[in-house]
PDB file of N, CA and C in Angstrom:
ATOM      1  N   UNK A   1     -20.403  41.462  67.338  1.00  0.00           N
ATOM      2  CA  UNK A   1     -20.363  40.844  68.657  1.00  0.00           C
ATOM      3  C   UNK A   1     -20.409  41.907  69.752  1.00  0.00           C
ATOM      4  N   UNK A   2     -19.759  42.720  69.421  1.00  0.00           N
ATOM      5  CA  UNK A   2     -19.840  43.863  70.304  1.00  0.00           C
ATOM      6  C   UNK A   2     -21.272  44.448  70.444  1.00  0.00           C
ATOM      7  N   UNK A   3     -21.612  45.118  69.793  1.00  0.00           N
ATOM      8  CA  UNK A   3     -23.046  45.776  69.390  1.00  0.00           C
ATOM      9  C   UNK A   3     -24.129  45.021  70.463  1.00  0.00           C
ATOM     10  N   UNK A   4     -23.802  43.365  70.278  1.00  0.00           N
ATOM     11  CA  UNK A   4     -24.620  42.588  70.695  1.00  0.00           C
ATOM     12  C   UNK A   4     -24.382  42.210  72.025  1.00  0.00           C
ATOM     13  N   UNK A   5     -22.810  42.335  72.587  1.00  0.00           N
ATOM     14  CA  UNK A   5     -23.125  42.332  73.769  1.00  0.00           C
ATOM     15  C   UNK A   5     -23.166  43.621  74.237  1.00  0.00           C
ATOM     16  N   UNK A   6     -23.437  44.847  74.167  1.00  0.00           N
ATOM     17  CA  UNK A   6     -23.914  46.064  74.411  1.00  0.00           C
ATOM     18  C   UNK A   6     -25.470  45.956  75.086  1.00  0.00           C
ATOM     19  N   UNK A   7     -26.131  45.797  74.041  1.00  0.00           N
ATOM     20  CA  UNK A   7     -27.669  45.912  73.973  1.00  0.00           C
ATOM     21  C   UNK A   7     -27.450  44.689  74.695  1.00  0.00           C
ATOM     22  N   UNK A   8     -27.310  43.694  75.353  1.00  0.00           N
ATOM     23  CA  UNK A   8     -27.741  42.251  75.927  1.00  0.00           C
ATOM     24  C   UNK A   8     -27.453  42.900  77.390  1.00  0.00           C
ATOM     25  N   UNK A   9     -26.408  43.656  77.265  1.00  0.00           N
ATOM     26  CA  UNK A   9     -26.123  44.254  78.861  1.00  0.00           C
ATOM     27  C   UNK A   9     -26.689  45.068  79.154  1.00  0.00           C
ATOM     28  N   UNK A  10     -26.931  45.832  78.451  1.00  0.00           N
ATOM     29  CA  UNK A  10     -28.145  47.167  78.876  1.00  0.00           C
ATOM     30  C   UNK A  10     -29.506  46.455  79.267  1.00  0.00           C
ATOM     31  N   UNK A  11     -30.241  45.694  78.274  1.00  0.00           N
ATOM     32  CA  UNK A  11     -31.357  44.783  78.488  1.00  0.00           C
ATOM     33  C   UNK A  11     -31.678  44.254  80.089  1.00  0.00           C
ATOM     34  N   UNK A  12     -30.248  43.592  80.371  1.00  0.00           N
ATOM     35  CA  UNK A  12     -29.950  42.970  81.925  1.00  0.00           C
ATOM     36  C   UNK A  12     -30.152  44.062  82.616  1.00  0.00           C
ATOM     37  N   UNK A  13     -29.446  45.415  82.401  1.00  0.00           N
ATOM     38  CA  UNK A  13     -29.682  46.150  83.721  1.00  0.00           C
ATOM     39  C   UNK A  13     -31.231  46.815  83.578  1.00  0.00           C
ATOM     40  N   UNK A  14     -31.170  47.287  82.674  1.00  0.00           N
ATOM     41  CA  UNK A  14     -33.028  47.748  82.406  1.00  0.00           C
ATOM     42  C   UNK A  14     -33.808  47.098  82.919  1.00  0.00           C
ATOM     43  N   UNK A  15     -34.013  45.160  82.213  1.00  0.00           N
ATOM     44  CA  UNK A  15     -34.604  44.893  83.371  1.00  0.00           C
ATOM     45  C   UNK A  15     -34.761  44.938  84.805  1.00  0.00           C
ATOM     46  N   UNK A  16     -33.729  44.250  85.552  1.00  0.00           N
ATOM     47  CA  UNK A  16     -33.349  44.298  86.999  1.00  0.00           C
ATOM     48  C   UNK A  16     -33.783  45.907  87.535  1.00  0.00           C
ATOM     49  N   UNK A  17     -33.605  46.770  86.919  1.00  0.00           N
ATOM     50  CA  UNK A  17     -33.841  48.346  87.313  1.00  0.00           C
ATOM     51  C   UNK A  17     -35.781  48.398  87.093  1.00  0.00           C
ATOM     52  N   UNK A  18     -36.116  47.723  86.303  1.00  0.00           N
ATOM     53  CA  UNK A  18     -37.242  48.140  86.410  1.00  0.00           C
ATOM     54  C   UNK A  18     -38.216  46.983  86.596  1.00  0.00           C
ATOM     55  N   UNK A  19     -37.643  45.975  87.592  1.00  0.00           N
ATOM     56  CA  UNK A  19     -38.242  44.917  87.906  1.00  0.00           C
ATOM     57  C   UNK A  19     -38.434  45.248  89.556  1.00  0.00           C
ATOM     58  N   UNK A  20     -37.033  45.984  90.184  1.00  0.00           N
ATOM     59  CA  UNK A  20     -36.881  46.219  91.258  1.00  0.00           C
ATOM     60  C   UNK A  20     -36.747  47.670  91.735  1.00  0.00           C
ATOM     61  N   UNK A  21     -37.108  48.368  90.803  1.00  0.00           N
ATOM     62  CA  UNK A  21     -36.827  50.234  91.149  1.00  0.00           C
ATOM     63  C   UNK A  21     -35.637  50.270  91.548  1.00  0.00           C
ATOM     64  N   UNK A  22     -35.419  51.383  92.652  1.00  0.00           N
ATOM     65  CA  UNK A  22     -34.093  51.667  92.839  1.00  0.00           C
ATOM     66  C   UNK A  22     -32.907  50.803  93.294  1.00  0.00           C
ATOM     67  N   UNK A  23     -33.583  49.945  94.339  1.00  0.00           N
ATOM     68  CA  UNK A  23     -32.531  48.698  94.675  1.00  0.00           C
ATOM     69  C   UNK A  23     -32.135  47.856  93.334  1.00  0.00           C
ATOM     70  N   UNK A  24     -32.906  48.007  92.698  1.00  0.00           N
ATOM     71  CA  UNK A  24     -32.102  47.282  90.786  1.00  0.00           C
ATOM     72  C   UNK A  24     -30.633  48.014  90.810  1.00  0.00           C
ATOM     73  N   UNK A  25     -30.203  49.068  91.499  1.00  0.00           N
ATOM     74  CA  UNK A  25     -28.983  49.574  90.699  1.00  0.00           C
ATOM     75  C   UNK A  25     -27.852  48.836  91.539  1.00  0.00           C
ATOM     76  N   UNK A  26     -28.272  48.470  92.917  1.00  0.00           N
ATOM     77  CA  UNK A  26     -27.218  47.880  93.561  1.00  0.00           C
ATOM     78  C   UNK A  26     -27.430  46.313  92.963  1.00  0.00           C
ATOM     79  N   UNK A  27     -28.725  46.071  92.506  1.00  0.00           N
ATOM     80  CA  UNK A  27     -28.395  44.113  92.295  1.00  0.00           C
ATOM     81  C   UNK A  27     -27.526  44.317  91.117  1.00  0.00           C
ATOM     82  N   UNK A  28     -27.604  45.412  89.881  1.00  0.00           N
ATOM     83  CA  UNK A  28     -26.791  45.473  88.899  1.00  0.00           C
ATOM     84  C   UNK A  28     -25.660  45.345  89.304  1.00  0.00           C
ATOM     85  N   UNK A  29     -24.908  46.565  89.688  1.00  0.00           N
ATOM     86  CA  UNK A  29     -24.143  46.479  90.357  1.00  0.00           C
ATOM     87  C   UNK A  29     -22.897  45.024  90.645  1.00  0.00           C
ATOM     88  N   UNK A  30     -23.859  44.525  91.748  1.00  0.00           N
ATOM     89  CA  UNK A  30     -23.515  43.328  92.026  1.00  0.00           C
ATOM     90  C   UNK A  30     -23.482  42.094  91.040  1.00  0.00           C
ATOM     91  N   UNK A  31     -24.269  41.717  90.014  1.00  0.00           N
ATOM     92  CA  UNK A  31     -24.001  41.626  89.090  1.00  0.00           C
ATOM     93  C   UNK A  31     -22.944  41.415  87.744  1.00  0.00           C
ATOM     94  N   UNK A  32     -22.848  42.985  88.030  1.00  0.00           N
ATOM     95  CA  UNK A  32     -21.235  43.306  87.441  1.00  0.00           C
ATOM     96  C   UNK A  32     -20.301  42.719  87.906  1.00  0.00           C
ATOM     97  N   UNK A  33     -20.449  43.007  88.966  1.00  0.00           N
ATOM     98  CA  UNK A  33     -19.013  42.528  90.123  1.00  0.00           C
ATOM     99  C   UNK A  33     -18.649  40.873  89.407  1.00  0.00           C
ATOM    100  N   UNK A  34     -20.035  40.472  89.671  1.00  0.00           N
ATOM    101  CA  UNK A  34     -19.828  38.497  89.488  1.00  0.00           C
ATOM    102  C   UNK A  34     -19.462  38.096  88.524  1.00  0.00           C
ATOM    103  N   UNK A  35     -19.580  39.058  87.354  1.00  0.00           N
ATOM    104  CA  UNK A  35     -19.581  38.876  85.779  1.00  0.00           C
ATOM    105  C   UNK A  35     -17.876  39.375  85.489  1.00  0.00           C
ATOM    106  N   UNK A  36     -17.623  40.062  86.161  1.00  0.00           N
ATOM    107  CA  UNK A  36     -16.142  40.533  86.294  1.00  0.00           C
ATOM    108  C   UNK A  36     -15.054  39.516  86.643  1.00  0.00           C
ATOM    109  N   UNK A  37     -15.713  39.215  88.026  1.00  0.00           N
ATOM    110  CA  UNK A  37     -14.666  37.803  88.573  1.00  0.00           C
ATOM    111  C   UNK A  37     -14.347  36.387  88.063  1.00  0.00           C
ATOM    112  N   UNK A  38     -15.525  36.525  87.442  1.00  0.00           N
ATOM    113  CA  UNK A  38     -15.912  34.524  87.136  1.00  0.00           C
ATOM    114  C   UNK A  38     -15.651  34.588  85.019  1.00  0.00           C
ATOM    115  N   UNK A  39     -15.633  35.888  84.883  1.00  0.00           N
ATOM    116  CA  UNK A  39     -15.433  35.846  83.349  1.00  0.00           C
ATOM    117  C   UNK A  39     -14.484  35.228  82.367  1.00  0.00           C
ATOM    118  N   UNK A  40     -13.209  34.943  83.362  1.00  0.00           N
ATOM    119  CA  UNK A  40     -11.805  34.636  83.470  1.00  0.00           C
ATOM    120  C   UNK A  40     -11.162  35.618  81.976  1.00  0.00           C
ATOM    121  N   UNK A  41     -11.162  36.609  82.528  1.00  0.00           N
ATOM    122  CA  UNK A  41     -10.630  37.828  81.036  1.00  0.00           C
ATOM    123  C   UNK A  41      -9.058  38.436  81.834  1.00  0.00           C
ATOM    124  N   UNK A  42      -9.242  38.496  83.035  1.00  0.00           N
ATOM    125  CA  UNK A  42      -7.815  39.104  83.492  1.00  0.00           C
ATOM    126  C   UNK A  42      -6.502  37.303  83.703  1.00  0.00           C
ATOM    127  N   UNK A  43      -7.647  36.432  84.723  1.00  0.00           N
ATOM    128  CA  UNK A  43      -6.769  35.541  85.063  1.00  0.00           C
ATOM    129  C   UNK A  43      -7.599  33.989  84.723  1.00  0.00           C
ATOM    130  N   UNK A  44      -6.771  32.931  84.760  1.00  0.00           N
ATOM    131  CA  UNK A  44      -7.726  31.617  84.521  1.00  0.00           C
ATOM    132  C   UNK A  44      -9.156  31.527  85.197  1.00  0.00           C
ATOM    133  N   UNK A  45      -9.947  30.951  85.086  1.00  0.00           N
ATOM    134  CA  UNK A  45     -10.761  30.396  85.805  1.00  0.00           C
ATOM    135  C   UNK A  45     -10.601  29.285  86.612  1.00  0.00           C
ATOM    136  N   UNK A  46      -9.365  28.625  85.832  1.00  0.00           N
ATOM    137  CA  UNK A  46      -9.159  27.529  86.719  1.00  0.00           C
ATOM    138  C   UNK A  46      -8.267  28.728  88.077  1.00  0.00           C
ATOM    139  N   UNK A  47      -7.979  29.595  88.365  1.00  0.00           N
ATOM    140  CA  UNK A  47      -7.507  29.942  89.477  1.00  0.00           C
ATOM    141  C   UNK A  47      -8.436  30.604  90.099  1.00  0.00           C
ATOM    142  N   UNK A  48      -9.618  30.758  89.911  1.00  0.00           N
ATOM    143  CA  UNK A  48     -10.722  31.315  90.955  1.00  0.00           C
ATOM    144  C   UNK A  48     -11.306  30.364  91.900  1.00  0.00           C
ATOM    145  N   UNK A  49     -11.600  30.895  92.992  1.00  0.00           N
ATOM    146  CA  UNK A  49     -12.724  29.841  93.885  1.00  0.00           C
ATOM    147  C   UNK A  49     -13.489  29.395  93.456  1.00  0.00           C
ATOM    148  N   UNK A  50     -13.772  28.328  93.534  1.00  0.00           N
ATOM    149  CA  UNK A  50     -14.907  26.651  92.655  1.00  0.00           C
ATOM    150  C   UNK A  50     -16.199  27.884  92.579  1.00  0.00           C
ATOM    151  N   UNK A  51     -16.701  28.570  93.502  1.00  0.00           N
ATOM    152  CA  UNK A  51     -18.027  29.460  93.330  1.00  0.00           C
ATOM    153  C   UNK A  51     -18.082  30.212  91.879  1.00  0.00           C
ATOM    154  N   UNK A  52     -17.184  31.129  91.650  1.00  0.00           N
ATOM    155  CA  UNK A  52     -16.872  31.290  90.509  1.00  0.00           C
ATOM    156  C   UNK A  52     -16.830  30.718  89.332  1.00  0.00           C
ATOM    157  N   UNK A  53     -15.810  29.513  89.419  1.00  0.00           N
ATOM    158  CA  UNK A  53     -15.980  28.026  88.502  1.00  0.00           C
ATOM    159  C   UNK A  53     -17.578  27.848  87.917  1.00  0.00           C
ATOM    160  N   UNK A  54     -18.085  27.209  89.164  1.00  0.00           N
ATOM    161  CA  UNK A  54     -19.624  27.411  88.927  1.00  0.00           C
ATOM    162  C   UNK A  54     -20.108  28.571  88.137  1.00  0.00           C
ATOM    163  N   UNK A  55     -20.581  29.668  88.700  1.00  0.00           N
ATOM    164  CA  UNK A  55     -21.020  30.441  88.192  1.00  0.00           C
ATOM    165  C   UNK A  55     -20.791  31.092  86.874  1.00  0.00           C
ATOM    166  N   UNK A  56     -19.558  30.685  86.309  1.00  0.00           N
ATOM    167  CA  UNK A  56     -19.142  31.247  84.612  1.00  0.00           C
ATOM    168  C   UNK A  56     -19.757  31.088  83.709  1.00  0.00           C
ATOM    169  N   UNK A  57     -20.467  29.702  83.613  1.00  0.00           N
ATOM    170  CA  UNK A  57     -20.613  29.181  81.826  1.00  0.00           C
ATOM    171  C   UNK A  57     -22.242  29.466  82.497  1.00  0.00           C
ATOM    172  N   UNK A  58     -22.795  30.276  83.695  1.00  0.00           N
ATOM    173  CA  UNK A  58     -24.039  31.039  83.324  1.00  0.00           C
ATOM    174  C   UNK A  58     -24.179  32.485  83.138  1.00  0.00           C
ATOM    175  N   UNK A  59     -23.219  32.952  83.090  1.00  0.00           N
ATOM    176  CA  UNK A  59     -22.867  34.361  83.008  1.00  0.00           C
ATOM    177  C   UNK A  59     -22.721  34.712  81.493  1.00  0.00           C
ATOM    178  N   UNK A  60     -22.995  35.721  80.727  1.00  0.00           N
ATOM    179  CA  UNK A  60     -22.887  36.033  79.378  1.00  0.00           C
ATOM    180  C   UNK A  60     -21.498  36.643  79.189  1.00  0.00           C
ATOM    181  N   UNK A  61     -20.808  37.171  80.215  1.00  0.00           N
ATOM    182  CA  UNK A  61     -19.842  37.988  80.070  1.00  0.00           C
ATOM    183  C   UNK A  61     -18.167  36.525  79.738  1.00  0.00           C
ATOM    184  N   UNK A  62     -18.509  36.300  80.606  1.00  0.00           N
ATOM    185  CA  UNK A  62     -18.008  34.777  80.285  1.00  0.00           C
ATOM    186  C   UNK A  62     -17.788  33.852  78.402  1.00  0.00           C
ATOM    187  N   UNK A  63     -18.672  33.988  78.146  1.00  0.00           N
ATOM    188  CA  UNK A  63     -19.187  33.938  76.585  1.00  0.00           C
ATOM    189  C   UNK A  63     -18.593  35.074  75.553  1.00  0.00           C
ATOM    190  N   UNK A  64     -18.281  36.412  75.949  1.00  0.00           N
ATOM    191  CA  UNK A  64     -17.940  37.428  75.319  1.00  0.00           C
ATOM    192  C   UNK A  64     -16.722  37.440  75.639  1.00  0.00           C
ATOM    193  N   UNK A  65     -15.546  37.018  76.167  1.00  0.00           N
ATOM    194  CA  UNK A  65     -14.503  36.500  76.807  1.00  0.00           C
ATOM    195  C   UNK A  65     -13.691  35.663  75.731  1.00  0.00           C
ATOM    196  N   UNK A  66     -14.755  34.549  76.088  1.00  0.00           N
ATOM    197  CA  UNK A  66     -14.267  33.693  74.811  1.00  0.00           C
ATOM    198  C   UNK A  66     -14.461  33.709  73.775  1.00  0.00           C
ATOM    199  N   UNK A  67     -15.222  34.362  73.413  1.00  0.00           N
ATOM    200  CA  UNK A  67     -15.439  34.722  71.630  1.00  0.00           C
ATOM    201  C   UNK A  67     -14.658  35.814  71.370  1.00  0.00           C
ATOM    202  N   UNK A  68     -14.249  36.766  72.322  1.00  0.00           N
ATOM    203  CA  UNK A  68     -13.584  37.770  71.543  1.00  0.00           C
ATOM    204  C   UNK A  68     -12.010  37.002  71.465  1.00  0.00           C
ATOM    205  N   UNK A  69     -11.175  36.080  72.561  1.00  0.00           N
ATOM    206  CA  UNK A  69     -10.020  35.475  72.432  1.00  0.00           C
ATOM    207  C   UNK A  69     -10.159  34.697  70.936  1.00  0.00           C
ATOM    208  N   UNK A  70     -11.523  33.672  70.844  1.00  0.00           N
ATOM    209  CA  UNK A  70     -11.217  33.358  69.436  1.00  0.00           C
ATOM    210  C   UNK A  70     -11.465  34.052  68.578  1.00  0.00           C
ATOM    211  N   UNK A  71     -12.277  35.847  68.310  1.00  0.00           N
ATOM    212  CA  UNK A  71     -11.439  36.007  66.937  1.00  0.00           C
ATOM    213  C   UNK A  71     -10.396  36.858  67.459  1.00  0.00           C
ATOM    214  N   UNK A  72      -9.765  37.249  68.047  1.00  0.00           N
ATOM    215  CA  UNK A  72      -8.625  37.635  68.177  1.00  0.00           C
ATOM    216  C   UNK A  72      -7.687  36.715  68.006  1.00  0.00           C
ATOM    217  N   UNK A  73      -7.369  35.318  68.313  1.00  0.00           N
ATOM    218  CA  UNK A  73      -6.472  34.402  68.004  1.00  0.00           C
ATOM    219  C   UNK A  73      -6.803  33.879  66.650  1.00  0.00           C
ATOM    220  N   UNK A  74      -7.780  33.307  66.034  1.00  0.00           N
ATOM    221  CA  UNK A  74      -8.785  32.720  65.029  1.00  0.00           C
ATOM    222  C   UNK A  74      -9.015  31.314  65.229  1.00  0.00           C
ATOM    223  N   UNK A  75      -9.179  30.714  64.303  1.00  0.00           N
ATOM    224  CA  UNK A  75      -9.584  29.352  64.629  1.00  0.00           C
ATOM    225  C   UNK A  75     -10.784  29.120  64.166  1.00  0.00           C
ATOM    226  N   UNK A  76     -11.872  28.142  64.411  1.00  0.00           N
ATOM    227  CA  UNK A  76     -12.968  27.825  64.574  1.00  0.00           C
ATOM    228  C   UNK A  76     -13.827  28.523  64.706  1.00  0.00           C
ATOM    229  N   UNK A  77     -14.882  29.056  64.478  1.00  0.00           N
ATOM    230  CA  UNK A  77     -16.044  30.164  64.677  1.00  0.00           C
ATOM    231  C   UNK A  77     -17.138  29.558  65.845  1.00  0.00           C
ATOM    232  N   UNK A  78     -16.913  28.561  66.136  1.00  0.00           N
ATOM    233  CA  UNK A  78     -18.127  27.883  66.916  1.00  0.00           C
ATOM    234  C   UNK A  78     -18.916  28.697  68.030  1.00  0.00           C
ATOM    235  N   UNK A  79     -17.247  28.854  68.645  1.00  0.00           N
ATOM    236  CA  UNK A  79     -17.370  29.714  70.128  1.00  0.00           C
ATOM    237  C   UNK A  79     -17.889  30.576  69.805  1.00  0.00           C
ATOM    238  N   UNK A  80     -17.895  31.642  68.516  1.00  0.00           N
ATOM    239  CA  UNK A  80     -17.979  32.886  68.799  1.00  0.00           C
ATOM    240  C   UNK A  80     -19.895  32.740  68.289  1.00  0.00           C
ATOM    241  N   UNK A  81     -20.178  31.940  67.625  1.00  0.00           N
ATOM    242  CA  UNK A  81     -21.482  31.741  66.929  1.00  0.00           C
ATOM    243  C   UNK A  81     -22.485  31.329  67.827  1.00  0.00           C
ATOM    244  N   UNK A  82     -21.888  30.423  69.502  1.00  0.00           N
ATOM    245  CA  UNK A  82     -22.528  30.010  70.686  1.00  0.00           C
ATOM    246  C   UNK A  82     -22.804  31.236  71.329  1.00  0.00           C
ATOM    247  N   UNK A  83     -21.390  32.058  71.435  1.00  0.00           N
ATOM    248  CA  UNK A  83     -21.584  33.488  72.452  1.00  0.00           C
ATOM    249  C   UNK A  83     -22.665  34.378  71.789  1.00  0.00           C
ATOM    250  N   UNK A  84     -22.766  34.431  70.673  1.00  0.00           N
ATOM    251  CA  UNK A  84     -23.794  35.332  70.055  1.00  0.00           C
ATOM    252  C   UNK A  84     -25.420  34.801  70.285  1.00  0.00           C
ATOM    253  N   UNK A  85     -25.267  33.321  70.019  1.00  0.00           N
ATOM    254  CA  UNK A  85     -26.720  33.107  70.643  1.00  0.00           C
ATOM    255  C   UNK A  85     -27.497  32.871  72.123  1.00  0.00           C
ATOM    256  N   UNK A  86     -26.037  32.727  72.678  1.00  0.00           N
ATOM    257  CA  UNK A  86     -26.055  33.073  74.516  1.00  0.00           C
ATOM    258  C   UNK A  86     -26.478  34.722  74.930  1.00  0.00           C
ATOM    259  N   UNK A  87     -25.474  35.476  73.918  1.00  0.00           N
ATOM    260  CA  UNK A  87     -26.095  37.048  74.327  1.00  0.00           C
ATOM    261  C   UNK A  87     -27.369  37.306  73.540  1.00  0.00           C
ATOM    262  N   UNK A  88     -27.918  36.534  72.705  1.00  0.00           N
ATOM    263  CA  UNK A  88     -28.632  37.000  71.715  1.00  0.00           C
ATOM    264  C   UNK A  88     -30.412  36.591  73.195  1.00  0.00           C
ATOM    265  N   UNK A  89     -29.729  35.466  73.718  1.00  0.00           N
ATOM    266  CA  UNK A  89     -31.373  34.958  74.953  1.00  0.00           C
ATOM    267  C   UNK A  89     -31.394  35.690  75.590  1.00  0.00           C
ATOM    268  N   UNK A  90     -29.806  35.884  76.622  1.00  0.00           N
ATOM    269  CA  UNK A  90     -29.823  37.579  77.179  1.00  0.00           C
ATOM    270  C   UNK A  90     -31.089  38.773  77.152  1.00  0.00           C
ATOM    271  N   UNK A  91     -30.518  38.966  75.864  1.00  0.00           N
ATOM    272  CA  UNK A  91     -31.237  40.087  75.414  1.00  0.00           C
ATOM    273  C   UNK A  91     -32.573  39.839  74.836  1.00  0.00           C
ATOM    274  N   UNK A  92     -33.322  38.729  74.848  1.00  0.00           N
ATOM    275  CA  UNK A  92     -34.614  38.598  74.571  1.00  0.00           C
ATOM    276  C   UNK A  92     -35.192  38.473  76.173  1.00  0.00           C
ATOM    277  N   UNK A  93     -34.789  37.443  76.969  1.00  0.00           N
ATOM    278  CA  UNK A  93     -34.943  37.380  78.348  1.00  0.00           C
ATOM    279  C   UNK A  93     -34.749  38.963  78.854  1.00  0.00           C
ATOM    280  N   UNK A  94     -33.797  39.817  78.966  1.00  0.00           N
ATOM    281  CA  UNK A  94     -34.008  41.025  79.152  1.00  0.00           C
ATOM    282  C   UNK A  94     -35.243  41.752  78.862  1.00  0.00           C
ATOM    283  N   UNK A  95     -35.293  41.767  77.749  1.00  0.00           N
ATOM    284  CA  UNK A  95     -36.096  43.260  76.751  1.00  0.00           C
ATOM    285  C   UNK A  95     -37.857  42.551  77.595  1.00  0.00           C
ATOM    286  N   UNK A  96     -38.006  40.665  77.568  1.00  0.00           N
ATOM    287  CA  UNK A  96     -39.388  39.981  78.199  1.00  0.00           C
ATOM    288  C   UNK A  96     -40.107  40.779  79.569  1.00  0.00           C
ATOM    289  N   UNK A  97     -38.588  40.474  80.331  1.00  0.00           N
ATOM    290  CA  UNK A  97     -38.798  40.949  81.770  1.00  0.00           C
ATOM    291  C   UNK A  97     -39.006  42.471  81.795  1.00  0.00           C
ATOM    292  N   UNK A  98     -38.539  43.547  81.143  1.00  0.00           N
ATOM    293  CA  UNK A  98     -38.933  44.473  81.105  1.00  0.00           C
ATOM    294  C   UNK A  98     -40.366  45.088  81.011  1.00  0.00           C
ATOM    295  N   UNK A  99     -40.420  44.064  79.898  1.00  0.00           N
ATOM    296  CA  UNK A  99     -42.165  44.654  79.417  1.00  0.00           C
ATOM    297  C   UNK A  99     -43.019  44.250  80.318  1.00  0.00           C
ATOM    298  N   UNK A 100     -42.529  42.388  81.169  1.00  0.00           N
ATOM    299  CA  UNK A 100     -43.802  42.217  81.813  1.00  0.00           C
ATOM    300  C   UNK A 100     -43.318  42.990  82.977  1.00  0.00           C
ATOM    301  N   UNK A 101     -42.397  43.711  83.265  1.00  0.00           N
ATOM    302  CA  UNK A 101     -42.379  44.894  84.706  1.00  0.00           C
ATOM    303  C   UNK A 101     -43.285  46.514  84.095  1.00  0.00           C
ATOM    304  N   UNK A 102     -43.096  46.731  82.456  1.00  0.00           N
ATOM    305  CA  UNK A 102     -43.766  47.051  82.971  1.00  0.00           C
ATOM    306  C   UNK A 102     -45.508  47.419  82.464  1.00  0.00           C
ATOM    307  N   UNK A 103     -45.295  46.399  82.297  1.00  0.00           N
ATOM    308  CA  UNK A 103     -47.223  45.801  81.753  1.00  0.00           C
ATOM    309  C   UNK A 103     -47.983  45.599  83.487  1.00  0.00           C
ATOM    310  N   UNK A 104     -47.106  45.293  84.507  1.00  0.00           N
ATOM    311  CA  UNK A 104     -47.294  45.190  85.908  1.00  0.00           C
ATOM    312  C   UNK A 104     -47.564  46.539  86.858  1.00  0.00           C
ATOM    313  N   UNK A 105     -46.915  47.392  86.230  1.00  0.00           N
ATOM    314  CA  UNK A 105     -46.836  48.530  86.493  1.00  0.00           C
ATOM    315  C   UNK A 105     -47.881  49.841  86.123  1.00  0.00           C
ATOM    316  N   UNK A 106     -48.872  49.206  85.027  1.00  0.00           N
ATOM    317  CA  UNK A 106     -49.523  49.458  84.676  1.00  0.00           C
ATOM    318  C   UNK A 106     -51.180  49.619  84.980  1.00  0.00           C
ATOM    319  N   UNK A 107     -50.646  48.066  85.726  1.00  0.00           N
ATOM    320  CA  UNK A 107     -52.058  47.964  86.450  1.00  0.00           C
ATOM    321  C   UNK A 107     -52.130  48.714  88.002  1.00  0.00           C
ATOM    322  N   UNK A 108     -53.456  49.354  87.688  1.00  0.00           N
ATOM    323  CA  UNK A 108     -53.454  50.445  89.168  1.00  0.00           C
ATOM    324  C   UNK A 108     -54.351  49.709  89.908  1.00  0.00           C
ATOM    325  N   UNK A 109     -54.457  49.914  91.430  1.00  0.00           N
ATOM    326  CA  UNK A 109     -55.803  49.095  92.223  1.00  0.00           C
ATOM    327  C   UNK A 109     -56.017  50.716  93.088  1.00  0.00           C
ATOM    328  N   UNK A 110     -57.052  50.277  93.695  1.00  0.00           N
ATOM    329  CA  UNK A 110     -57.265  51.487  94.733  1.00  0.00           C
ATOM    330  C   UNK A 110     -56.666  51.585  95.453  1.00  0.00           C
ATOM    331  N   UNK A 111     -55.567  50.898  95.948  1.00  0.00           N
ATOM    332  CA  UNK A 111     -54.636  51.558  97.129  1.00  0.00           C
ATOM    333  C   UNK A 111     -53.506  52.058  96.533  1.00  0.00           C
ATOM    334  N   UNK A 112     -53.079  52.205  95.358  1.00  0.00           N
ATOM    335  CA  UNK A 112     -52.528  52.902  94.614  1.00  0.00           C
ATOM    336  C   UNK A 112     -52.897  54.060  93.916  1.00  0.00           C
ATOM    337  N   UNK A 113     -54.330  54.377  93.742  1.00  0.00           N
ATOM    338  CA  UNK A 113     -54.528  55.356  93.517  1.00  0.00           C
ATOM    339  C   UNK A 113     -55.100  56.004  94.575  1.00  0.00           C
ATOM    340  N   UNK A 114     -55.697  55.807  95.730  1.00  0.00           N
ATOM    341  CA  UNK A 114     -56.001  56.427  97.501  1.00  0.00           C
ATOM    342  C   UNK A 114     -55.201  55.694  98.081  1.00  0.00           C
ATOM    343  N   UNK A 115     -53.242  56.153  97.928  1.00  0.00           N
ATOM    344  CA  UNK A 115     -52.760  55.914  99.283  1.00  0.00           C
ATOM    345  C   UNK A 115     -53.569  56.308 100.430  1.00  0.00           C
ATOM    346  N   UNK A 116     -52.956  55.845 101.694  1.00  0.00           N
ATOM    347  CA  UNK A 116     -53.624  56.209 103.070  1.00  0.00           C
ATOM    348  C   UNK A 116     -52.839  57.183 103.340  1.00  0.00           C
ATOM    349  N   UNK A 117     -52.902  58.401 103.844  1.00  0.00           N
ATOM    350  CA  UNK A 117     -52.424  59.355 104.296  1.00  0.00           C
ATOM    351  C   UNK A 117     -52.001  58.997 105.864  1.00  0.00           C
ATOM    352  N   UNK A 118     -50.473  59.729 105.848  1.00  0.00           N
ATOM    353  CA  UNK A 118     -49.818  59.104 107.103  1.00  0.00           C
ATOM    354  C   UNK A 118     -49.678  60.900 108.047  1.00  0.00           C
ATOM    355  N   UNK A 119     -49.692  60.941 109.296  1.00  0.00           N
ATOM    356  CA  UNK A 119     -49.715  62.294 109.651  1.00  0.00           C
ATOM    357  C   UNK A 119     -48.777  62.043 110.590  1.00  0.00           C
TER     358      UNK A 119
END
């Protein structure tokens, strides 16, 4: 589970970094931040602002939260077998967007290869 949410998070920022160049590091970034707040790993979710509420059960970090509480407590495997195929799209949706950034990137036109010279 770990392993897998590793590579699913790297995937996310790789893409975003190379969908958007350098401003990718602040959307990461930000990102993080949302995945931090709404994850409910320090405090409930039911005690965050409804925005948060919202935003959890689309967040992956959220998913890795609860799968690691159930095998740390045990129980049922469900959760942890959902979180794996939640990080598992992650990381296919990641690794997609990458390639088509940079299969995009690839293609040159002439104003990319004769910028206009600025004086």
């Amino acid at each position: 589970l770990l392993l897998l949410t590793a590579a699913a998070f790297h995937a996310e920022v790789q893409a975003v970094n190379a969908l958007l160049g350098p401003p990718g590091r602040v959307v990461a970034l930000a990102l993080l931040m949302l995945q931090l707040t709404s994850a409910a790993g320090t405090y409930p979710i039911e005690t965050s602002p409804g925005f948060f509420q919202t935003i959890s059960p689309w967040l992956p970090m959220s998913w890795v939260v609860s799968a690691l509480r159930r095998l740390i407590s045990g129980g049922d495997l469900t959760v942890v077998w959902q979180a794996c195929g939640v990080l598992s799209a992650f990381l296919v949706l990641g690794l997609a967007l990458t390639t088509l950034a940079v299969e995009r990137g690839r293609v040159w036109s002439m104003k990319r290869l004769h910028p206009e010279l600025s004086l």
